[in-house]
N, C-alpha and C. Protein backbone atom coordinates (compact mmCIF):
# COMPACT_ATOMS: atom_id res chain seq x y z
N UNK A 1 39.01 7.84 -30.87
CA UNK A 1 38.98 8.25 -32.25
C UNK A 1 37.83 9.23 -32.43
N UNK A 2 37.79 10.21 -33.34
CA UNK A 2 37.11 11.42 -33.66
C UNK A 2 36.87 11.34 -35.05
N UNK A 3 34.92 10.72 -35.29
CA UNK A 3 34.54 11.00 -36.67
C UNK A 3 33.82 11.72 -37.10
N UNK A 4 34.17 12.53 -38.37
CA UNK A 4 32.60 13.42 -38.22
C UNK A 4 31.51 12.50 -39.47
N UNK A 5 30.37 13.02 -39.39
CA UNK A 5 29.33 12.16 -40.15
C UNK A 5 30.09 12.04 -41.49
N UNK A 6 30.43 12.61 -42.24
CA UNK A 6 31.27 11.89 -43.55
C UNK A 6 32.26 11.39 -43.34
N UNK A 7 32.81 10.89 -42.56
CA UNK A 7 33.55 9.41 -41.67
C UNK A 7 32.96 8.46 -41.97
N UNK A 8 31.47 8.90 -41.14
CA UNK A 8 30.29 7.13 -41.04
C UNK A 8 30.62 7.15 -42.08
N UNK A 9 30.28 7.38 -42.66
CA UNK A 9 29.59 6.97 -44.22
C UNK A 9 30.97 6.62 -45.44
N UNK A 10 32.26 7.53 -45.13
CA UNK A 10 33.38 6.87 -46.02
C UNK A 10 34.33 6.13 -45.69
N UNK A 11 34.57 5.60 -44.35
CA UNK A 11 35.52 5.58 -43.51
C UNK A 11 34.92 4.69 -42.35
N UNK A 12 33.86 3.71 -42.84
CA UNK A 12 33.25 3.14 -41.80
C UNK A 12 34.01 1.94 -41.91
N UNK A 13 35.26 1.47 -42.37
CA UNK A 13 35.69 0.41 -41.94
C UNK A 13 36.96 0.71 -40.78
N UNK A 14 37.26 1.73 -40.80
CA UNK A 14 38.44 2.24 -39.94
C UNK A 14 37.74 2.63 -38.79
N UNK A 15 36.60 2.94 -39.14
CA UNK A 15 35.58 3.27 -37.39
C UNK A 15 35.08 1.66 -36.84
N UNK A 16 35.34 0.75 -38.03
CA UNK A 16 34.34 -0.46 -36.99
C UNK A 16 36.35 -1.24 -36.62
N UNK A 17 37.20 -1.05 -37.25
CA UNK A 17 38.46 -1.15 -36.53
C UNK A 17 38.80 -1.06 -35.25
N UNK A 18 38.52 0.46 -35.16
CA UNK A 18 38.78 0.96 -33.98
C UNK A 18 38.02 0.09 -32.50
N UNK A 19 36.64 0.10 -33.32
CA UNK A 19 35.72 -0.60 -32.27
C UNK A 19 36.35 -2.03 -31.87
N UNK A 20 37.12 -2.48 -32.95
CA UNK A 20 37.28 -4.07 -32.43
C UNK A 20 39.14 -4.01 -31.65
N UNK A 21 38.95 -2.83 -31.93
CA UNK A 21 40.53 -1.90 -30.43
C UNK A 21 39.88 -1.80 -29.20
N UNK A 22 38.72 -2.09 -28.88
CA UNK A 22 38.05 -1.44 -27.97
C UNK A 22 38.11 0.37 -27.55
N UNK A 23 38.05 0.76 -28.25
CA UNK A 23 38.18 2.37 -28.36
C UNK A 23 36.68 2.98 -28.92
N UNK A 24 36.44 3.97 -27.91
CA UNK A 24 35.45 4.47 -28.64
C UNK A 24 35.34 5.77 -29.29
N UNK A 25 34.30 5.78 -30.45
CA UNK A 25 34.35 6.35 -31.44
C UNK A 25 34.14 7.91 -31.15
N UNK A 26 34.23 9.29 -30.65
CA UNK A 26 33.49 10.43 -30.73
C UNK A 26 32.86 10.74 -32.28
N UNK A 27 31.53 11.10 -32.54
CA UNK A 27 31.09 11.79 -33.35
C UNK A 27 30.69 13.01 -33.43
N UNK A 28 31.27 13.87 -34.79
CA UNK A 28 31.33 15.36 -34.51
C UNK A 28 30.56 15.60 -35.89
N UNK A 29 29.51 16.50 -35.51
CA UNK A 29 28.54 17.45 -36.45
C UNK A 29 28.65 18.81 -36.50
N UNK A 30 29.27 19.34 -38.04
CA UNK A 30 29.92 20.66 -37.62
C UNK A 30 30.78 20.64 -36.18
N UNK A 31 31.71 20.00 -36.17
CA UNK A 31 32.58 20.35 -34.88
C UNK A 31 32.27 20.40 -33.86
N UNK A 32 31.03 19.74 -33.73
CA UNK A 32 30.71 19.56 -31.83
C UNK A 32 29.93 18.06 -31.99
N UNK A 33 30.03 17.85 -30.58
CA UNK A 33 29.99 16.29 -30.05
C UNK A 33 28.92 16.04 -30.28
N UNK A 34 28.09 15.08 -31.27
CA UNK A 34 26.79 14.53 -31.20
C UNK A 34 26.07 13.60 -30.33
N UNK A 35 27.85 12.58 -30.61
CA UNK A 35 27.81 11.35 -29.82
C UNK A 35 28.53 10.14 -29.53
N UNK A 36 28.34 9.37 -29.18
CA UNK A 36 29.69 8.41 -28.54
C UNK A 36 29.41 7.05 -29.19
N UNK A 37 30.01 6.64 -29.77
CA UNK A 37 30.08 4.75 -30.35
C UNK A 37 30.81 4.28 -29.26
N UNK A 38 30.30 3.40 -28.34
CA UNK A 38 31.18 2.28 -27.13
C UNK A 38 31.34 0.99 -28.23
N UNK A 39 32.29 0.57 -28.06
CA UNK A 39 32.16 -1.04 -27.95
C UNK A 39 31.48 -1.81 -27.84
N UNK A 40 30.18 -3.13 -28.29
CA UNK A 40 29.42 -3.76 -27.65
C UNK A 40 30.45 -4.52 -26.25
N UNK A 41 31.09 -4.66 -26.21
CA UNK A 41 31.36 -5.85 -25.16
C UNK A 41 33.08 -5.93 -25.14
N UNK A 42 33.79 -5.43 -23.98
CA UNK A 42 35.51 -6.02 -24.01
C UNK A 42 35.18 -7.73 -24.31
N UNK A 43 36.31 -7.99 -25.09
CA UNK A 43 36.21 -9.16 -25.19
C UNK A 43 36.98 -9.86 -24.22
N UNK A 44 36.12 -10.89 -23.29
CA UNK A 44 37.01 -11.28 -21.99
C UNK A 44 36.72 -13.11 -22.02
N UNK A 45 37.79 -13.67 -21.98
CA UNK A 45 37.67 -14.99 -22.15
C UNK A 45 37.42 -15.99 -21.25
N UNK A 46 36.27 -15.92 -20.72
CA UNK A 46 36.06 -17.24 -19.76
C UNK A 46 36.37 -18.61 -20.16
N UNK A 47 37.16 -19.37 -18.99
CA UNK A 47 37.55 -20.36 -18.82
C UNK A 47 36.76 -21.32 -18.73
N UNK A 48 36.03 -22.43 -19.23
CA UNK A 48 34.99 -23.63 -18.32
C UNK A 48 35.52 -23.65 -16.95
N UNK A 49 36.85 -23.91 -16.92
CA UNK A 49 36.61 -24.02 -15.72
C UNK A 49 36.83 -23.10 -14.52
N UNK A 50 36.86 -21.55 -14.55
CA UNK A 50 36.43 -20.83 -14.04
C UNK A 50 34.79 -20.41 -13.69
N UNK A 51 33.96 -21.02 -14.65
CA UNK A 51 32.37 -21.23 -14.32
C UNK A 51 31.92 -21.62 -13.36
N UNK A 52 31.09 -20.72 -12.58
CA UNK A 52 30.12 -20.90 -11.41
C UNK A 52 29.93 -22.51 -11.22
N UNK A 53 29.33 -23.31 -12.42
CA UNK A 53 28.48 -24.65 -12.23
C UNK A 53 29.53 -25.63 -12.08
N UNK A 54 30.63 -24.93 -13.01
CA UNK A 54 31.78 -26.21 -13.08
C UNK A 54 32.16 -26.94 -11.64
N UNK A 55 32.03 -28.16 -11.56
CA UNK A 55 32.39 -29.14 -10.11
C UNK A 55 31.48 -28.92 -9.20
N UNK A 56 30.37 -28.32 -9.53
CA UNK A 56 29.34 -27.74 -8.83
C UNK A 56 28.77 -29.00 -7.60
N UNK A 57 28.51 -30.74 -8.72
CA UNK A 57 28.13 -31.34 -8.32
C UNK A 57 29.49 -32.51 -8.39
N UNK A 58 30.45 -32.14 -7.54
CA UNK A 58 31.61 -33.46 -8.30
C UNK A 58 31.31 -34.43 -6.43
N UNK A 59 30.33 -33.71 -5.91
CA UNK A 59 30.16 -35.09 -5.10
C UNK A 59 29.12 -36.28 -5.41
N UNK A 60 28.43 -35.75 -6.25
CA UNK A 60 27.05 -36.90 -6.99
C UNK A 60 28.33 -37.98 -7.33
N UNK A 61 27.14 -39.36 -7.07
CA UNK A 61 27.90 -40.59 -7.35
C UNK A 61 27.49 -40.61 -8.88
N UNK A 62 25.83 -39.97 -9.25
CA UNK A 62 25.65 -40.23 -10.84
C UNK A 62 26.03 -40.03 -12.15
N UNK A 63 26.49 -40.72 -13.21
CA UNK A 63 26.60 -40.58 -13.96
C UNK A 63 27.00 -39.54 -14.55
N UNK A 64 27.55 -38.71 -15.82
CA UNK A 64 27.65 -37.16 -16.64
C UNK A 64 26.26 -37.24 -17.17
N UNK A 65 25.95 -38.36 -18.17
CA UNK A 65 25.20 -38.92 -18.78
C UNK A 65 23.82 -38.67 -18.16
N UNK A 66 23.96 -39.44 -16.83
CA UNK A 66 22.31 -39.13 -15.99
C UNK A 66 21.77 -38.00 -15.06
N UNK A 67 22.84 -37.27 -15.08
CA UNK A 67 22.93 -35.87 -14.86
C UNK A 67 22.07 -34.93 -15.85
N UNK A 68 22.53 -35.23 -16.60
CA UNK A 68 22.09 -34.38 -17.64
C UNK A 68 21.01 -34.81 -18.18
N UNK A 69 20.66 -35.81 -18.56
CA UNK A 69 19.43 -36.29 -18.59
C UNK A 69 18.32 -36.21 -17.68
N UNK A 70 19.14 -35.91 -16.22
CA UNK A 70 17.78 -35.20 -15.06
C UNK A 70 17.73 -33.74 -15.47
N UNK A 71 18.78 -33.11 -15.77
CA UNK A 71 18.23 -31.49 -15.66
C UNK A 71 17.58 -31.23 -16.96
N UNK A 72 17.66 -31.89 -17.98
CA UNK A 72 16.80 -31.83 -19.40
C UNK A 72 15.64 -32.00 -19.46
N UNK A 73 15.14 -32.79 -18.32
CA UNK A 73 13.63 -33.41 -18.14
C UNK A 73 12.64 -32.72 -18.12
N UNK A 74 11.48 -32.84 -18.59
CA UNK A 74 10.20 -31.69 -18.27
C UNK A 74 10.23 -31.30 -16.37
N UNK A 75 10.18 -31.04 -16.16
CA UNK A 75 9.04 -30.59 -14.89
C UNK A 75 8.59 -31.45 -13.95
N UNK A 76 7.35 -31.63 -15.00
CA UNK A 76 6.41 -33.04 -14.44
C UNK A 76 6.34 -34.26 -15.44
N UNK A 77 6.46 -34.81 -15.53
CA UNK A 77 6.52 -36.30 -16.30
C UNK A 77 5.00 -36.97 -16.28
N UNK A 78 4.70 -36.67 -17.89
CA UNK A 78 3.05 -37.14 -18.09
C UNK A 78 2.94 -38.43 -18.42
């Protein structure tokens, strides 16, 4: 998509549209390229259980419960 600065400013809901198309924006000042609006981020849907950690530990005999209660722990224990 191609806006020029009185775009931003009247037409900024059809430019933040576009963005959530993942398309990015060109901006034009007097008819030449100022600059580029990207997307923050494709939106990509990780799975839990596609996660690195997931089953990480499914051979521990311990607990969910005491699991997690060890990795929450300080450090050192005063």
């Amino acid at each position: 998509m191609k806006a020029s600065i009185v775009d931003l400013r009247y037409k900024t809901n059809d430019i933040l549209k576009a963005l959530d198309r993942n398309e990015s924006v060109t901006v034009l000042y007097h008819g030449k390229v100022k600059g580029i609006i990207k997307p923050a981020r494709e939106k990509s849907e990780l799975k839990v259980k596609d996660h690195p950690f997931f089953g990480m530990r499914s051979e521990s005999e311990t607990a969910v419960l005491e699991e997690l209660e060890n990795l929450r722990k300080p450090r050192h224990d005063l």
